[in-house]
Protein backbone atom coordinates (compact mmCIF):
# COMPACT_ATOMS: atom_id res chain seq x y z
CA UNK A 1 -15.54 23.07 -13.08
CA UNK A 2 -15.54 19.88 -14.48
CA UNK A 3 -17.85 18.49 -17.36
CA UNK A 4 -18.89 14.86 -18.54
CA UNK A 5 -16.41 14.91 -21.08
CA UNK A 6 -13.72 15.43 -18.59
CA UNK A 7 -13.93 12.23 -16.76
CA UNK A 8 -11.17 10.00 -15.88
CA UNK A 9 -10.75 7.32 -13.64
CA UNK A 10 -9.27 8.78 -10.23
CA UNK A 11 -11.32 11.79 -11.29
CA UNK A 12 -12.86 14.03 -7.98
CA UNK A 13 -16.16 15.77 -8.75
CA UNK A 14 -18.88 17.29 -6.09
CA UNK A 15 -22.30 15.56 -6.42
CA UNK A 16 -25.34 17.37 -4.79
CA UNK A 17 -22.37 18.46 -2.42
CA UNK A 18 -20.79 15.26 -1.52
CA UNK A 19 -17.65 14.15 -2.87
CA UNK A 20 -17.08 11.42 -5.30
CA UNK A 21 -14.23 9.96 -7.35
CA UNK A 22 -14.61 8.55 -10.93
CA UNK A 23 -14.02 4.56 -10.98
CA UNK A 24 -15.51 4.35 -14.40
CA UNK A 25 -17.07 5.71 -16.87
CA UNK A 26 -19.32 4.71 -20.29
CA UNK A 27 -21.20 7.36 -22.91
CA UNK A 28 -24.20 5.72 -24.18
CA UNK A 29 -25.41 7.17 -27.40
CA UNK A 30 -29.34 7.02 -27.30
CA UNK A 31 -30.84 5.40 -30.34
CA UNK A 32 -34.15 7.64 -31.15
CA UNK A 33 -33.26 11.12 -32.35
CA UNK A 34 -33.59 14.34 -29.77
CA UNK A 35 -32.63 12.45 -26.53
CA UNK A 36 -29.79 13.38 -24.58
CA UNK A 37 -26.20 11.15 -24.25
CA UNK A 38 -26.18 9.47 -21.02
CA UNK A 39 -22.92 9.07 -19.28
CA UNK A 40 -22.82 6.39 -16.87
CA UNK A 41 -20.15 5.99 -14.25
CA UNK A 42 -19.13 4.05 -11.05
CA UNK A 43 -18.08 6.56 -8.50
CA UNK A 44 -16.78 6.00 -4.73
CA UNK A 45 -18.05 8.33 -2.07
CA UNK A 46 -14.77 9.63 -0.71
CA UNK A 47 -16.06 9.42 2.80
CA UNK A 48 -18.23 6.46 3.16
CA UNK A 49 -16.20 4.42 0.71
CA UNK A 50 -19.29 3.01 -0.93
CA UNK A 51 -19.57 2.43 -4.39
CA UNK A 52 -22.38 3.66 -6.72
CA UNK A 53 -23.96 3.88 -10.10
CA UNK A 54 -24.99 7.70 -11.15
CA UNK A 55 -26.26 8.19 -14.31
CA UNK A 56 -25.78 12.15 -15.53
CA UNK A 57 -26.55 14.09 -18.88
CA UNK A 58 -23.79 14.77 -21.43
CA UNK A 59 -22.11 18.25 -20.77
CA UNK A 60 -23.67 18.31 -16.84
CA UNK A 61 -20.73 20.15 -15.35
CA UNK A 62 -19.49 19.44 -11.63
CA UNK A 63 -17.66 21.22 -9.29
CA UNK A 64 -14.35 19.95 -7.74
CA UNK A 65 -13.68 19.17 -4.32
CA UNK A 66 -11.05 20.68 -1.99
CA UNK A 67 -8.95 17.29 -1.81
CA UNK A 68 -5.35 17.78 -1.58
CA UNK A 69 -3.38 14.06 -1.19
CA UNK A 70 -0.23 14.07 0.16
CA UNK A 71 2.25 11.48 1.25
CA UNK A 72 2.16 10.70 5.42
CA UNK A 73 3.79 8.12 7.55
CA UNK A 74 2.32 5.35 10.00
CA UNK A 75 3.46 5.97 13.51
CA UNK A 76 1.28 3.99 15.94
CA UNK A 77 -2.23 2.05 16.39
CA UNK A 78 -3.71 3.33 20.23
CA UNK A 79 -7.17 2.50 21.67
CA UNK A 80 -8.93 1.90 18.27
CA UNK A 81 -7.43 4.61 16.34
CA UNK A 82 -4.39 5.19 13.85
CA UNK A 83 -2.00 7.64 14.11
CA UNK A 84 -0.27 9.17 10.88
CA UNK A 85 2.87 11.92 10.33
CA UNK A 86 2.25 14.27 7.63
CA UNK A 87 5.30 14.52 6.13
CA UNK A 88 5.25 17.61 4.57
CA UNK A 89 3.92 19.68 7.72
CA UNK A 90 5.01 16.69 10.44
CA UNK A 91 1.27 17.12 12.01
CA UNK A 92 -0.39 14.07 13.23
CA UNK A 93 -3.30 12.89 12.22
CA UNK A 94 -6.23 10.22 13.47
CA UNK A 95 -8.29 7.62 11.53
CA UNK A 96 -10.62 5.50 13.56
CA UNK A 97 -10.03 1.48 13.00
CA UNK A 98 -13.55 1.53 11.17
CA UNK A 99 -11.75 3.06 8.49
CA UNK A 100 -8.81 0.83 8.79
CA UNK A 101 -10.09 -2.58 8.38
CA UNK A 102 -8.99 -3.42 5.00
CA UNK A 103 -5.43 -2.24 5.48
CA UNK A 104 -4.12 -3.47 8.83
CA UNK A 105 -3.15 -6.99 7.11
CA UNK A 106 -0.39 -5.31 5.40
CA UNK A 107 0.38 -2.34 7.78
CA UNK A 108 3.51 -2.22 9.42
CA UNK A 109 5.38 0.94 11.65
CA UNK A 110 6.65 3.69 9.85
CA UNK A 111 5.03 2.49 6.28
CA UNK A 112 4.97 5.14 3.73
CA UNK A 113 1.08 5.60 2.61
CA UNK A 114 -0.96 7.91 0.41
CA UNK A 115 -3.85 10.18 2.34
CA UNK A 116 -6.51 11.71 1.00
CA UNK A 117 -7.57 15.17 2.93
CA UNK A 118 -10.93 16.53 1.90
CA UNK A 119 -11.45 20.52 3.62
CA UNK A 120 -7.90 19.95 5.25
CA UNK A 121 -9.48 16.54 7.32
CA UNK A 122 -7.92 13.01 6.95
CA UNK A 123 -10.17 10.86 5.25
CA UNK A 124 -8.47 7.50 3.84
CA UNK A 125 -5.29 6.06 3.52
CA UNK A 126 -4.19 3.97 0.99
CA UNK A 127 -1.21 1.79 0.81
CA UNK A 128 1.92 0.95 -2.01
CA UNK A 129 0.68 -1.74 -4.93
CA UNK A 130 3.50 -3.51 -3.74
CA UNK A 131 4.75 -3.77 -0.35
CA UNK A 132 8.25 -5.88 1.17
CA UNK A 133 7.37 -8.51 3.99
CA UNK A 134 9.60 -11.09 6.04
CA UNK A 135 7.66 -14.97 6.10
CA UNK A 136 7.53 -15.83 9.92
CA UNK A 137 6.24 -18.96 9.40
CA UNK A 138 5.78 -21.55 6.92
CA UNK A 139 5.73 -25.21 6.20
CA UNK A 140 8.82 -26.63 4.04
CA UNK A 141 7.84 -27.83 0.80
CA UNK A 142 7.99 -31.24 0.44
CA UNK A 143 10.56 -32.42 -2.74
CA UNK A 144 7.01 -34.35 -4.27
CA UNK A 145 4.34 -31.38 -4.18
CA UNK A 146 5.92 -30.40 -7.65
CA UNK A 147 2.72 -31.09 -9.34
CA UNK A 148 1.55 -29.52 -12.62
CA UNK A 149 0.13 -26.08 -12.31
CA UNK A 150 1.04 -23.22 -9.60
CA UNK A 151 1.87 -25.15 -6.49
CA UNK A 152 1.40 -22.86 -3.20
CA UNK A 153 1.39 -23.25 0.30
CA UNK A 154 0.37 -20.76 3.07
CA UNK A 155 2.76 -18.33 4.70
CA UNK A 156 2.56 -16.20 7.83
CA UNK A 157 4.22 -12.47 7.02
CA UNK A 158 5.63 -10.10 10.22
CA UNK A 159 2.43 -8.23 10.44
CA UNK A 160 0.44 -11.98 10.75
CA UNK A 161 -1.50 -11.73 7.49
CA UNK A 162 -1.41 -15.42 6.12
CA UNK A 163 -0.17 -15.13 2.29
CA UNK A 164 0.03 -17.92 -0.31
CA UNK A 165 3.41 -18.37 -1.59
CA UNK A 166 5.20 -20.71 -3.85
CA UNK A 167 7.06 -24.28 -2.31
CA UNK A 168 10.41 -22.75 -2.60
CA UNK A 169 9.96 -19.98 0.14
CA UNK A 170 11.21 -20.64 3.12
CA UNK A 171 10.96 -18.79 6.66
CA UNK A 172 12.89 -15.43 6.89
CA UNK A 173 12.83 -14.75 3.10
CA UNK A 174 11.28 -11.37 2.31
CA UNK A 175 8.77 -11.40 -0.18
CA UNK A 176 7.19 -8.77 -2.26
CA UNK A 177 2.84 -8.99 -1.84
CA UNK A 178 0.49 -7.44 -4.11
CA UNK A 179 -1.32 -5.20 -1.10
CA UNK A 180 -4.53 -4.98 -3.28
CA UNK A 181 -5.16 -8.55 -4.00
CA UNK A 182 -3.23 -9.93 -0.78
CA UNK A 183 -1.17 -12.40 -3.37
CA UNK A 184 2.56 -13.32 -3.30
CA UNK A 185 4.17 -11.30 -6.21
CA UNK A 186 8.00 -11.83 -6.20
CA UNK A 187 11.04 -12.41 -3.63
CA UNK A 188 12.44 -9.29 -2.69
CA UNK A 189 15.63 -8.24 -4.29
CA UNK A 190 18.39 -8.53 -1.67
């Protein structure tokens, strides 16, 4: 069981027997004597994916879900749904591309990813901070865009996602993006 005062973010607690996890959290002290502290908090439903504002008591206890996350490998996309390798039990799993949507820019075969199994079922993937890519395609920078300020132009990576990268890449460099914001980050160390 888990109480108010033992939220975190990344936090997994059972509400009215759905699961949630803790994105933030705030106590707010009431002012006129007698009334209860409020925590508020930003939680994500950890099926739906949609985010929501749930105000509860101070000291409300919660129970936790059975989520278990565990490492697992991309294999293959097939008809409109994902295919993943456990890699501590090698079974295969399914996500449907619904689910996918905000991930395929940046997945590529046999990427190592983070899944989240609620009651032993597959429910979300999520990828690396930081993942490597090779640029495909890309304009050469001409020796006069040097203008004040962060000059970029745009860049097409191996899985097709266009990524803005500085002048001085050029095509078959492998870069280093920031998977969460879709931004160049670094070259890759050779």
């Amino acid at each position: 069981m888990l109480s108010t005062s033992d939220f975190k973010r990344g936090a997994y607690i059972l509400v009215d027997g759905e699961p949630y996890t803790v994105l933030d959290w705030t106590v707010q002290t009431p002012s006129a004597r007698g009334a209860a502290t409020l925590v508020r908090t930003r939680v994500r439903h950890v099926l739906t994916q949609a985010v929501l504002e749930k105000t509860f008591k101070s000291g409300d206890k919660f129970d936790e879900p059975d989520i278990d996350q565990r490492e697992v490998q991309f294999l293959y996309e097939s008809g409109g749904e994902y295919v993943f390798l456990d890699q501590e039990t090698y079974e295969q799993y399914t996500l449907p591309a619904s689910a996918m949507e905000r991930l395929t820019p940046y997945l590529t075969e046999n990427a190592q990813l983070k899944a989240l199994f609620y009651e032993g079922n597959l429910v979300s993937v999520e990828l690396p901070q930081f993942m490597e890519f090779e640029v495909v395609e890309t304009e050469p920078g001409a020796r006069g865009d040097t203008a004040a300020g962060k000059v970029t132009k745009p860049a097409r990576i191996s899985t097709g996602a266009s990524v803005k990268v500085p002048l001085y890449i050029e095509v078959g460099e492998r870069i280093v993006v920031d998977t969460t914001t879709g931004e160049f980050a670094r070259r890759a160390k050779s």
